[in-house]
N, C-alpha and C. Protein backbone atom coordinates (compact mmCIF):
# COMPACT_ATOMS: atom_id res chain seq x y z
N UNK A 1 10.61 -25.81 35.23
CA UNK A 1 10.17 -24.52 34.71
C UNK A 1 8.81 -24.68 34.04
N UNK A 2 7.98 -23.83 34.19
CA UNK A 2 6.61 -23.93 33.65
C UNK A 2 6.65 -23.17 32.15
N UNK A 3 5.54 -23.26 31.62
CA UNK A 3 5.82 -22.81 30.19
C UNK A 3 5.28 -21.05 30.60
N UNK A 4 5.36 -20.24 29.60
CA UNK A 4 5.39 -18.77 29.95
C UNK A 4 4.18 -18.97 29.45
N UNK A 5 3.14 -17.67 30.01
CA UNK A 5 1.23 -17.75 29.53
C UNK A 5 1.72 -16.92 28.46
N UNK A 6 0.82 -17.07 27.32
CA UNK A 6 1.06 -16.56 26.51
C UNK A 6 -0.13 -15.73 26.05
N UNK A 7 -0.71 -14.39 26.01
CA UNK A 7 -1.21 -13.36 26.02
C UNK A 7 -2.01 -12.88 24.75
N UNK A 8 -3.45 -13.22 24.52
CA UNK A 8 -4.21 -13.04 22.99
C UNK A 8 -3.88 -11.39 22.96
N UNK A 9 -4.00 -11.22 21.47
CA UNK A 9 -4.12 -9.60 21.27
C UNK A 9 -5.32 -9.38 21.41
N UNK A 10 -5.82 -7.93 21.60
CA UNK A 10 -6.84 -7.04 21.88
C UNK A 10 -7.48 -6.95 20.45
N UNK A 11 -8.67 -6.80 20.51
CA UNK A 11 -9.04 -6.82 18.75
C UNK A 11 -8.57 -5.60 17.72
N UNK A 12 -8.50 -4.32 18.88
CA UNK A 12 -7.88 -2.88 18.74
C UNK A 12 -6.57 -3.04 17.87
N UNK A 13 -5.79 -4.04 18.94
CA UNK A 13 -4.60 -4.21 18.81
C UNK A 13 -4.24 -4.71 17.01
N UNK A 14 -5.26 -5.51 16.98
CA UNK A 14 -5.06 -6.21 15.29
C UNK A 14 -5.63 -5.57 13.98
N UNK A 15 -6.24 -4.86 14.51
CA UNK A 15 -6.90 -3.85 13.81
C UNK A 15 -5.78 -2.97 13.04
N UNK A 16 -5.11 -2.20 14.15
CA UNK A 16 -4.56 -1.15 13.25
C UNK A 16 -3.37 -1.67 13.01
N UNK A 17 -2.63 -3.07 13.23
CA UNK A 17 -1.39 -3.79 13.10
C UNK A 17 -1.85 -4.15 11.51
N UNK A 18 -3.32 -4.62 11.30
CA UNK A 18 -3.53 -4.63 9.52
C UNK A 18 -3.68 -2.90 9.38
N UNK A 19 -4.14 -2.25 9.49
CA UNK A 19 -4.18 -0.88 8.63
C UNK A 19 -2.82 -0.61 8.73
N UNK A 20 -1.56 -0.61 9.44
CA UNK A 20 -0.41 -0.07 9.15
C UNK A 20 0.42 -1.16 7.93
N UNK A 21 0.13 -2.57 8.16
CA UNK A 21 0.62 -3.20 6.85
C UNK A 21 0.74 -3.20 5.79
N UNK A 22 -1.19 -2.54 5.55
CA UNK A 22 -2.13 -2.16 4.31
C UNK A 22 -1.20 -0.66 3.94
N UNK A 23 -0.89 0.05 4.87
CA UNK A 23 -0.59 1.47 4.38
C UNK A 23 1.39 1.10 4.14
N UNK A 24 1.51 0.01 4.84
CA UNK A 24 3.42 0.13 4.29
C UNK A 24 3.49 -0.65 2.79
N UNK A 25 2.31 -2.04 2.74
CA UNK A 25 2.23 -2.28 1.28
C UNK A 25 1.88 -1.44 0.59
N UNK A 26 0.94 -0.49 0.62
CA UNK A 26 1.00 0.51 -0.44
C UNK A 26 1.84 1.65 -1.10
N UNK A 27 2.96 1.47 0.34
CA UNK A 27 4.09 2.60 0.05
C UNK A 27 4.89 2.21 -0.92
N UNK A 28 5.04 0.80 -0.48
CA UNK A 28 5.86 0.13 -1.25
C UNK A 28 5.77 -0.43 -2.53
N UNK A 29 4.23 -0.58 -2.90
CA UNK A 29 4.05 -0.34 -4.67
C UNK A 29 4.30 0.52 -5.40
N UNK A 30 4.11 1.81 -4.51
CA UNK A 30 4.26 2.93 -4.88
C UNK A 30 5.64 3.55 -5.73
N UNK A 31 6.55 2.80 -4.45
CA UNK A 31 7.89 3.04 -4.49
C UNK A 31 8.61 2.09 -6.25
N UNK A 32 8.20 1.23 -5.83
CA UNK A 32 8.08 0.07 -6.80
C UNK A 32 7.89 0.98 -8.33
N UNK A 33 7.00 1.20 -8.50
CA UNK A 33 6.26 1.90 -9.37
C UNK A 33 7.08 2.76 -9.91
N UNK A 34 7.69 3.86 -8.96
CA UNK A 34 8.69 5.01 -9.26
C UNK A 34 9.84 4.04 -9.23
N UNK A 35 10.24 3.42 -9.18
CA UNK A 35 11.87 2.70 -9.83
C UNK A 35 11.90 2.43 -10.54
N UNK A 36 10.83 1.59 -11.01
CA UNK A 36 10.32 0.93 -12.54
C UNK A 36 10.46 2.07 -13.42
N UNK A 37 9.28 2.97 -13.34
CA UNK A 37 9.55 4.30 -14.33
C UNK A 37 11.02 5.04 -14.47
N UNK A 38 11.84 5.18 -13.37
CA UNK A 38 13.34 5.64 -13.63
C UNK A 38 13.85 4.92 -14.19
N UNK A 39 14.29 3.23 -13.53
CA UNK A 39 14.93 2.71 -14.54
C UNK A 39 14.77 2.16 -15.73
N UNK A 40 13.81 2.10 -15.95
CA UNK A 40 13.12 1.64 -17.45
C UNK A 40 12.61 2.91 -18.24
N UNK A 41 13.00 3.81 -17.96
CA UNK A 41 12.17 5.16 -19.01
C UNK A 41 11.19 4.93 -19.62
N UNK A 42 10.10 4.44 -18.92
CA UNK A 42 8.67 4.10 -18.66
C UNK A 42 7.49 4.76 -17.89
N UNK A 43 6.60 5.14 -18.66
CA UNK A 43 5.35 5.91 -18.06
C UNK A 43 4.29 4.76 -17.02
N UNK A 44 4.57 5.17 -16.07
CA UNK A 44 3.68 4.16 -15.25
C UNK A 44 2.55 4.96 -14.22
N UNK A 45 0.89 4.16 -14.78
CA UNK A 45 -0.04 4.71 -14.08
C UNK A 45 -0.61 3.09 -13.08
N UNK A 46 -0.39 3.79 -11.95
CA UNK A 46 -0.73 2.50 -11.07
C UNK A 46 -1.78 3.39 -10.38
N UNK A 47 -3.04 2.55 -10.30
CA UNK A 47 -4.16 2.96 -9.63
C UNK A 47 -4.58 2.04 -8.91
N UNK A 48 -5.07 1.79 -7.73
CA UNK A 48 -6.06 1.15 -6.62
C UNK A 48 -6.78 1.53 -5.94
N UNK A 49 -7.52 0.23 -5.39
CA UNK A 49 -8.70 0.98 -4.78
C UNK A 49 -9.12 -0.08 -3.37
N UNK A 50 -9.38 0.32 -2.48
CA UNK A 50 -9.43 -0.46 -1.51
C UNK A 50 -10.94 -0.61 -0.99
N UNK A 51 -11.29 -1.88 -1.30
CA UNK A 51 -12.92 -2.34 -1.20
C UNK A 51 -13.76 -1.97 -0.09
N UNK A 52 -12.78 -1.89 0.67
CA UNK A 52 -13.84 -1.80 2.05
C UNK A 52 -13.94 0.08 2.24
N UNK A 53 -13.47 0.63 2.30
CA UNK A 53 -12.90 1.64 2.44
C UNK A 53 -13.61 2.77 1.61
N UNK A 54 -13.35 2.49 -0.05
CA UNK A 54 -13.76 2.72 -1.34
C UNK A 54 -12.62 3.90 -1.37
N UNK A 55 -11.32 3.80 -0.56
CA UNK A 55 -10.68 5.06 -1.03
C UNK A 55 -9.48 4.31 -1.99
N UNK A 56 -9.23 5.67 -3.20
CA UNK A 56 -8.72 5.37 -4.32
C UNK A 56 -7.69 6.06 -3.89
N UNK A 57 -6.15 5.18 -4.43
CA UNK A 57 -4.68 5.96 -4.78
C UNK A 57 -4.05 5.80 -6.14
N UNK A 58 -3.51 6.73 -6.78
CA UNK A 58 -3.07 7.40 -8.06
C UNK A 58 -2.11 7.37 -8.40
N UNK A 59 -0.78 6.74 -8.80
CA UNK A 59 0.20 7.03 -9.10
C UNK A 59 0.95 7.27 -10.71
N UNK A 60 0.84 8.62 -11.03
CA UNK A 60 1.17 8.61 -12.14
C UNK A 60 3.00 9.24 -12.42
N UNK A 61 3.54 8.24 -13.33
CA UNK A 61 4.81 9.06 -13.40
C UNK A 61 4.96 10.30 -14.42
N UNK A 62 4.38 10.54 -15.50
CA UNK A 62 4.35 11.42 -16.08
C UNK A 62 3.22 11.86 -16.12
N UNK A 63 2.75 13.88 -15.65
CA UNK A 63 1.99 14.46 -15.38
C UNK A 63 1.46 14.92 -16.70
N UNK A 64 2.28 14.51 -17.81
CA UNK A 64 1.50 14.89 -19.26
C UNK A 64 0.47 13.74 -19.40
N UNK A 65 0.31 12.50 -19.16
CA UNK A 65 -0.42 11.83 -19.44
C UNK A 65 -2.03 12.18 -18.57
N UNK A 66 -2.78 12.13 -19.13
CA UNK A 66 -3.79 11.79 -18.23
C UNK A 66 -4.25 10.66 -18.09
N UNK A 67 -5.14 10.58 -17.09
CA UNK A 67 -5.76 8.86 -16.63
C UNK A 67 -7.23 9.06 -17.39
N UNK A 68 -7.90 10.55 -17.01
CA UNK A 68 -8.86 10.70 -17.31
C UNK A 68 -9.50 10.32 -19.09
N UNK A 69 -8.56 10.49 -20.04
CA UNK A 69 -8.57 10.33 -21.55
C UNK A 69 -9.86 9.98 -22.28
């Protein structure tokens, strides 16, 4: 039996295989974030920012607080 060829990815292909990682890790801080604040009866402001991009995400658990202050 010969060995099976084994097939490089497309650069396309790796591209958006990191932007969907980048966007499920961020769900998942997110999520993170909101458990922490339920189970700990804790105000949590999680902010990031993604370098290349320069787009910013916000997560605040209580809407009385501001970030802005």
């Amino acid at each position: 039996m010969s060995k099976p060829e084994i097939i490089g990815r497309r650069a396309s292909d790796k591209r958006k295989a990191e932007r969907q990682q980048r966007r499920r890790r961020g769900h998942t801080l997110f999520q993170k974030a909101f458990k922490f604040s339920q189970r700990c009866d804790a105000d949590v402001i999680l902010v990031f920012r993604l370098r290349n991009e320069g787009e910013t995400y916000i997560f605040n658990s209580n809407d009385r607080v501001s970030i802005l202050e």
